[in-house]
C-alpha atoms as a PDB file:
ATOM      1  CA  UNK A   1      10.597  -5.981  17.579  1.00  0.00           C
ATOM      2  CA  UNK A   2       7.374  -4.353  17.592  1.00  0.00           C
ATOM      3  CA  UNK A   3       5.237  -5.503  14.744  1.00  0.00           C
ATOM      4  CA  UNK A   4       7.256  -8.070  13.613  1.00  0.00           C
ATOM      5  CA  UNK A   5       4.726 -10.846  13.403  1.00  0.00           C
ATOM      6  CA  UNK A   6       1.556  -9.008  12.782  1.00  0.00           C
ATOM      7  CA  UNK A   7      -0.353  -8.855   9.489  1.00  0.00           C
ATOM      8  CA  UNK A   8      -0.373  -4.975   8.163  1.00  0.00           C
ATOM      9  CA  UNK A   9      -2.381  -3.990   6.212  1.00  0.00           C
ATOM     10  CA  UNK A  10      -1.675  -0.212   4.307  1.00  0.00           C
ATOM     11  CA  UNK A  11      -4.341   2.255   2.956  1.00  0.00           C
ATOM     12  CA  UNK A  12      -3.543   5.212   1.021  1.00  0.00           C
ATOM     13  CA  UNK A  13      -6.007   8.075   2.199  1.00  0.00           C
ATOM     14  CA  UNK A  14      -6.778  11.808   1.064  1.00  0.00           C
ATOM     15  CA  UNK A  15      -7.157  12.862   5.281  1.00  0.00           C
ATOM     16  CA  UNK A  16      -4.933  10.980   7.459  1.00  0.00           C
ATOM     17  CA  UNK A  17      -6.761  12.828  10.295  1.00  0.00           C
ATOM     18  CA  UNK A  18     -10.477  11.990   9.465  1.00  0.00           C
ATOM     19  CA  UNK A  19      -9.796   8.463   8.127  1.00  0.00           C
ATOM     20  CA  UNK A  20      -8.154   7.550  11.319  1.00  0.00           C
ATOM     21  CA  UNK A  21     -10.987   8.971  13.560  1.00  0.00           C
ATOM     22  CA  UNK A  22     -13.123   6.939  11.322  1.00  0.00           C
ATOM     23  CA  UNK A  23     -11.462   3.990  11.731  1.00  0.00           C
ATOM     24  CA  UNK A  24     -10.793   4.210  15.700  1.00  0.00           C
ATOM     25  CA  UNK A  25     -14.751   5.141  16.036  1.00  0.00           C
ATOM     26  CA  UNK A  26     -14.742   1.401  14.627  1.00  0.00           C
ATOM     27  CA  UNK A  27     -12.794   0.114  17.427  1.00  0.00           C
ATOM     28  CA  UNK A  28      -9.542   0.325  15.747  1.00  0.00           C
ATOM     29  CA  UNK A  29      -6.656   1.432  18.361  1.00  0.00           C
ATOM     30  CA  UNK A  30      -4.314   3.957  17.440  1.00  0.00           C
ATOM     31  CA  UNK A  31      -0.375   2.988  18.239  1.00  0.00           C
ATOM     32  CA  UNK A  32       1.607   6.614  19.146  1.00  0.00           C
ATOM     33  CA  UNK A  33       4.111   7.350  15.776  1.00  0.00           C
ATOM     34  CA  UNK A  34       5.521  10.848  16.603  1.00  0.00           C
ATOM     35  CA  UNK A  35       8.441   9.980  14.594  1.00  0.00           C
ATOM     36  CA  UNK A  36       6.545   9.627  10.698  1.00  0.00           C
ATOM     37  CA  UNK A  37       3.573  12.742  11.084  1.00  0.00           C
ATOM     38  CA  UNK A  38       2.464  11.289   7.540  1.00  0.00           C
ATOM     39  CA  UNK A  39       1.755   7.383   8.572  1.00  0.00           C
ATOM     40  CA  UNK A  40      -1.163   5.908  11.134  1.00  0.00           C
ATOM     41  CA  UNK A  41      -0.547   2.489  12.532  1.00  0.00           C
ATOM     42  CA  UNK A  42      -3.664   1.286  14.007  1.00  0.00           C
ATOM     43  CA  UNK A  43      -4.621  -2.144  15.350  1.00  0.00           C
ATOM     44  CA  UNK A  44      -7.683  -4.539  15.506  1.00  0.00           C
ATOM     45  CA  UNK A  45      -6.503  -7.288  17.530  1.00  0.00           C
ATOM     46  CA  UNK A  46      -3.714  -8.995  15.908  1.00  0.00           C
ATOM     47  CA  UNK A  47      -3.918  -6.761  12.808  1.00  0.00           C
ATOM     48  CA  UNK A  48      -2.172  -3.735  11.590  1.00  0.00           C
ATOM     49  CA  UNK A  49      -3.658  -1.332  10.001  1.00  0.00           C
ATOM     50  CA  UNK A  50      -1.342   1.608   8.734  1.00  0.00           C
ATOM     51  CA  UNK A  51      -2.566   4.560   6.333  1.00  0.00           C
ATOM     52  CA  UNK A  52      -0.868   7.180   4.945  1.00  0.00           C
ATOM     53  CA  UNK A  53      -0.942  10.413   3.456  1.00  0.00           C
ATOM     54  CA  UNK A  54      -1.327   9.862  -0.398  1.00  0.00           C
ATOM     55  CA  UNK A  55      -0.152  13.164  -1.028  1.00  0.00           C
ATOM     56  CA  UNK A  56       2.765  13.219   1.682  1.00  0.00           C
ATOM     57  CA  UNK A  57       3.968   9.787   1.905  1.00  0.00           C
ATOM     58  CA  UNK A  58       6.725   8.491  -0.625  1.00  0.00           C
ATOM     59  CA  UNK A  59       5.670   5.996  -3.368  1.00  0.00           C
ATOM     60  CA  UNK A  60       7.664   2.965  -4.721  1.00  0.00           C
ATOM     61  CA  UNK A  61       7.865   3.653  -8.070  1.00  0.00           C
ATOM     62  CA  UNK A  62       6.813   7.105 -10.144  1.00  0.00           C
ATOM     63  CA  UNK A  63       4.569   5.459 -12.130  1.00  0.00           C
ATOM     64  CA  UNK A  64       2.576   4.070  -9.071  1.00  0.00           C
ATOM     65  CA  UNK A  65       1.516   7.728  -7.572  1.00  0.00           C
ATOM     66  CA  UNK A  66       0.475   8.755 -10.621  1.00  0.00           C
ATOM     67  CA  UNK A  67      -1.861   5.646 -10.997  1.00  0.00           C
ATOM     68  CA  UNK A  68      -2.877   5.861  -7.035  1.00  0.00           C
ATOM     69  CA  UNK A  69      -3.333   9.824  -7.087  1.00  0.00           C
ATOM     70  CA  UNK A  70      -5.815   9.111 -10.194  1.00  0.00           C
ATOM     71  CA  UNK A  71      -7.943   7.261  -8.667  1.00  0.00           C
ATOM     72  CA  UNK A  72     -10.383   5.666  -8.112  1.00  0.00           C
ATOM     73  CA  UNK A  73      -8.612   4.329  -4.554  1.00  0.00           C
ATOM     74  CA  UNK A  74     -10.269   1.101  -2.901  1.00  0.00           C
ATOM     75  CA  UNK A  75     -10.906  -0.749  -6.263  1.00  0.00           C
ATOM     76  CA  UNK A  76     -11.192  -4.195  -6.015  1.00  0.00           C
ATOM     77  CA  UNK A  77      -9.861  -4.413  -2.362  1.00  0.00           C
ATOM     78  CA  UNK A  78     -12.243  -5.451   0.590  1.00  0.00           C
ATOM     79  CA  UNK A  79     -11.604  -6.042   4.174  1.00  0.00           C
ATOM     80  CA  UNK A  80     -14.112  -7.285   6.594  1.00  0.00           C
ATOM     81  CA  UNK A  81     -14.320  -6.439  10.073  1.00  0.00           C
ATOM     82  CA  UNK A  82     -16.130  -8.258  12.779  1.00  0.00           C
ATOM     83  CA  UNK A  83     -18.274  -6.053  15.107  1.00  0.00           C
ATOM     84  CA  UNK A  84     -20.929  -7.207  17.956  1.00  0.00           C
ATOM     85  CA  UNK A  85     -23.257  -4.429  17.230  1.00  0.00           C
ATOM     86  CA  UNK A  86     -23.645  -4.462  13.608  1.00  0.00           C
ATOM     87  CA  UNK A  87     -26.889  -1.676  14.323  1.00  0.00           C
ATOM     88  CA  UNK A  88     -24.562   0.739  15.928  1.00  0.00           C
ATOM     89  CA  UNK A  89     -22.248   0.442  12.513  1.00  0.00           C
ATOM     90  CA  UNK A  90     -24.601   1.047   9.893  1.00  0.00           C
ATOM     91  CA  UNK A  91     -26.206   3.655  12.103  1.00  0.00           C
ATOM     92  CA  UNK A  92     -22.868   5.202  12.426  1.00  0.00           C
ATOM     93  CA  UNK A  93     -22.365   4.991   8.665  1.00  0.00           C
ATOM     94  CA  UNK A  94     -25.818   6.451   8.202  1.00  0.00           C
ATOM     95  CA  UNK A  95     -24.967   9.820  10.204  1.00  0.00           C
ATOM     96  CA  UNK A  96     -21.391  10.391   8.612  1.00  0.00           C
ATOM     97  CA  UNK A  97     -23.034  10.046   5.250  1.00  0.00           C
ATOM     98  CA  UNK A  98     -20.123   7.162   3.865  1.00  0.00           C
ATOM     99  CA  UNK A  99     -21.414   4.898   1.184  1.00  0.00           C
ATOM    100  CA  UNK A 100     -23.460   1.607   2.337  1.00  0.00           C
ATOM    101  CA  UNK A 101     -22.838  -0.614  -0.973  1.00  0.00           C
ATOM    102  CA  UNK A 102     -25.165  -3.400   0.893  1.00  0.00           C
ATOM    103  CA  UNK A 103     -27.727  -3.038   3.194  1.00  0.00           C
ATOM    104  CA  UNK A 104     -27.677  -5.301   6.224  1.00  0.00           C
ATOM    105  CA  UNK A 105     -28.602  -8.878   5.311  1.00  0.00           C
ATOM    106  CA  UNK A 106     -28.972 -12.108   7.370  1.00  0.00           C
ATOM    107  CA  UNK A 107     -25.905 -14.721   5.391  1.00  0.00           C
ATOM    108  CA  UNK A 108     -25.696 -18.333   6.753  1.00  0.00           C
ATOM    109  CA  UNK A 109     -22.682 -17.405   9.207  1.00  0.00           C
ATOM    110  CA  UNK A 110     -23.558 -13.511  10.080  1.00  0.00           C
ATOM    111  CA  UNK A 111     -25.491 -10.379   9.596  1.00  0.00           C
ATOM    112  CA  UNK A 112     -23.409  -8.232   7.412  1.00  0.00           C
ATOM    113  CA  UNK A 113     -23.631  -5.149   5.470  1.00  0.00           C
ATOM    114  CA  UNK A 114     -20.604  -3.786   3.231  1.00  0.00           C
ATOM    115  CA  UNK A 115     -19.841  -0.412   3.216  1.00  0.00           C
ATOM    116  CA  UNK A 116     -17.204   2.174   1.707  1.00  0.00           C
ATOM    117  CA  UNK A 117     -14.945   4.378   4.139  1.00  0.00           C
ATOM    118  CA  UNK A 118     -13.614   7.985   3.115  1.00  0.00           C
ATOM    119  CA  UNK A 119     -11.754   6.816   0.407  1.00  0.00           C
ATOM    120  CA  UNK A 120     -13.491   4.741  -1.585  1.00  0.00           C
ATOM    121  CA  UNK A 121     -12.325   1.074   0.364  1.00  0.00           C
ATOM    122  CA  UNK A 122     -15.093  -1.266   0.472  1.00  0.00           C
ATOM    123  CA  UNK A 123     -15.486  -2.920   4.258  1.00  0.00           C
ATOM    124  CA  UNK A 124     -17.638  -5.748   5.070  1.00  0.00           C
ATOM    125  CA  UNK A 125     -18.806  -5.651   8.584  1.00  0.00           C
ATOM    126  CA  UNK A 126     -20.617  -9.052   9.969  1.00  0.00           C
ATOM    127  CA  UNK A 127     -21.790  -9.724  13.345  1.00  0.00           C
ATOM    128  CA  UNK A 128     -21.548 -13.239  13.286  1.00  0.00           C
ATOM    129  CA  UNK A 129     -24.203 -15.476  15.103  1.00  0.00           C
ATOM    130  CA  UNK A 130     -23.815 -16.827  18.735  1.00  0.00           C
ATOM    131  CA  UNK A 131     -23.014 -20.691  16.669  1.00  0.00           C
ATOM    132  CA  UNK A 132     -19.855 -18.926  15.068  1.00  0.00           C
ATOM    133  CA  UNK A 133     -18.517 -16.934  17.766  1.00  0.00           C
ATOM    134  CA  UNK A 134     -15.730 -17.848  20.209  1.00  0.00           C
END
């Protein structure tokens, strides 16, 4: 079964459209879903990453959409995503105008900077050194 042994990860977003051109300018890939128009399912290597319409897609319990839908979405949740051009990020981030929490910095493993996509989730991008790479 497709999927079955993957990590997923799931966003709730406000665009599906723009967050998942976002996310496949970083690299993501986008797996075809014609059969649920309000779900993405993207990858990055072995991980899944699926968003969804927070306005469209069902919710577990009552009580959660109405927490979710008032915000503020991406509190407390990071995920950090390795890149070999960490310049070409942050330069990207610069031109669509998203939120750079941290500007790049040199840490004792990578060069990093953390930014916030569309909706608010915080992503840590490092470009590890040649020591720490594969």
């Amino acid at each position: 079964m497709m999927g079955a042994k993957q990590v997923k990860v799931g966003l709730r977003v406000r665009d599906l459209q723009a967050s998942g051109d976002l996310y496949r300018r970083l690299g993501f890939r986008e797996i075809p879903n014609d059969e649920q128009p309000n779900l993405r399912y993207l990858t990055f290597g072995h991980t899944w990453l699926i968003l969804s319409d927070m306005h469209a897609h069902e919710y577990n319990r009552p009580e959660e959409e109405q927490m979710v839908k008032a915000g503020p979405l991406g509190l407390g949740f990071a995920l950090a995503l390795p890149t070999s051009d960490l310049d070409a990020v942050y330069d990207l981030w610069r031109r669509e105008g998203l939120p750079v929490v941290s500007e790049p910095e040199v840490t004792a493993w990578a060069r990093i900077f953390v930014g916030q996509d569309l909706d608010g989730y915080e992503l840590v991008f490092e470009q590890f050194h040649d020591e720490y790479r594969p």
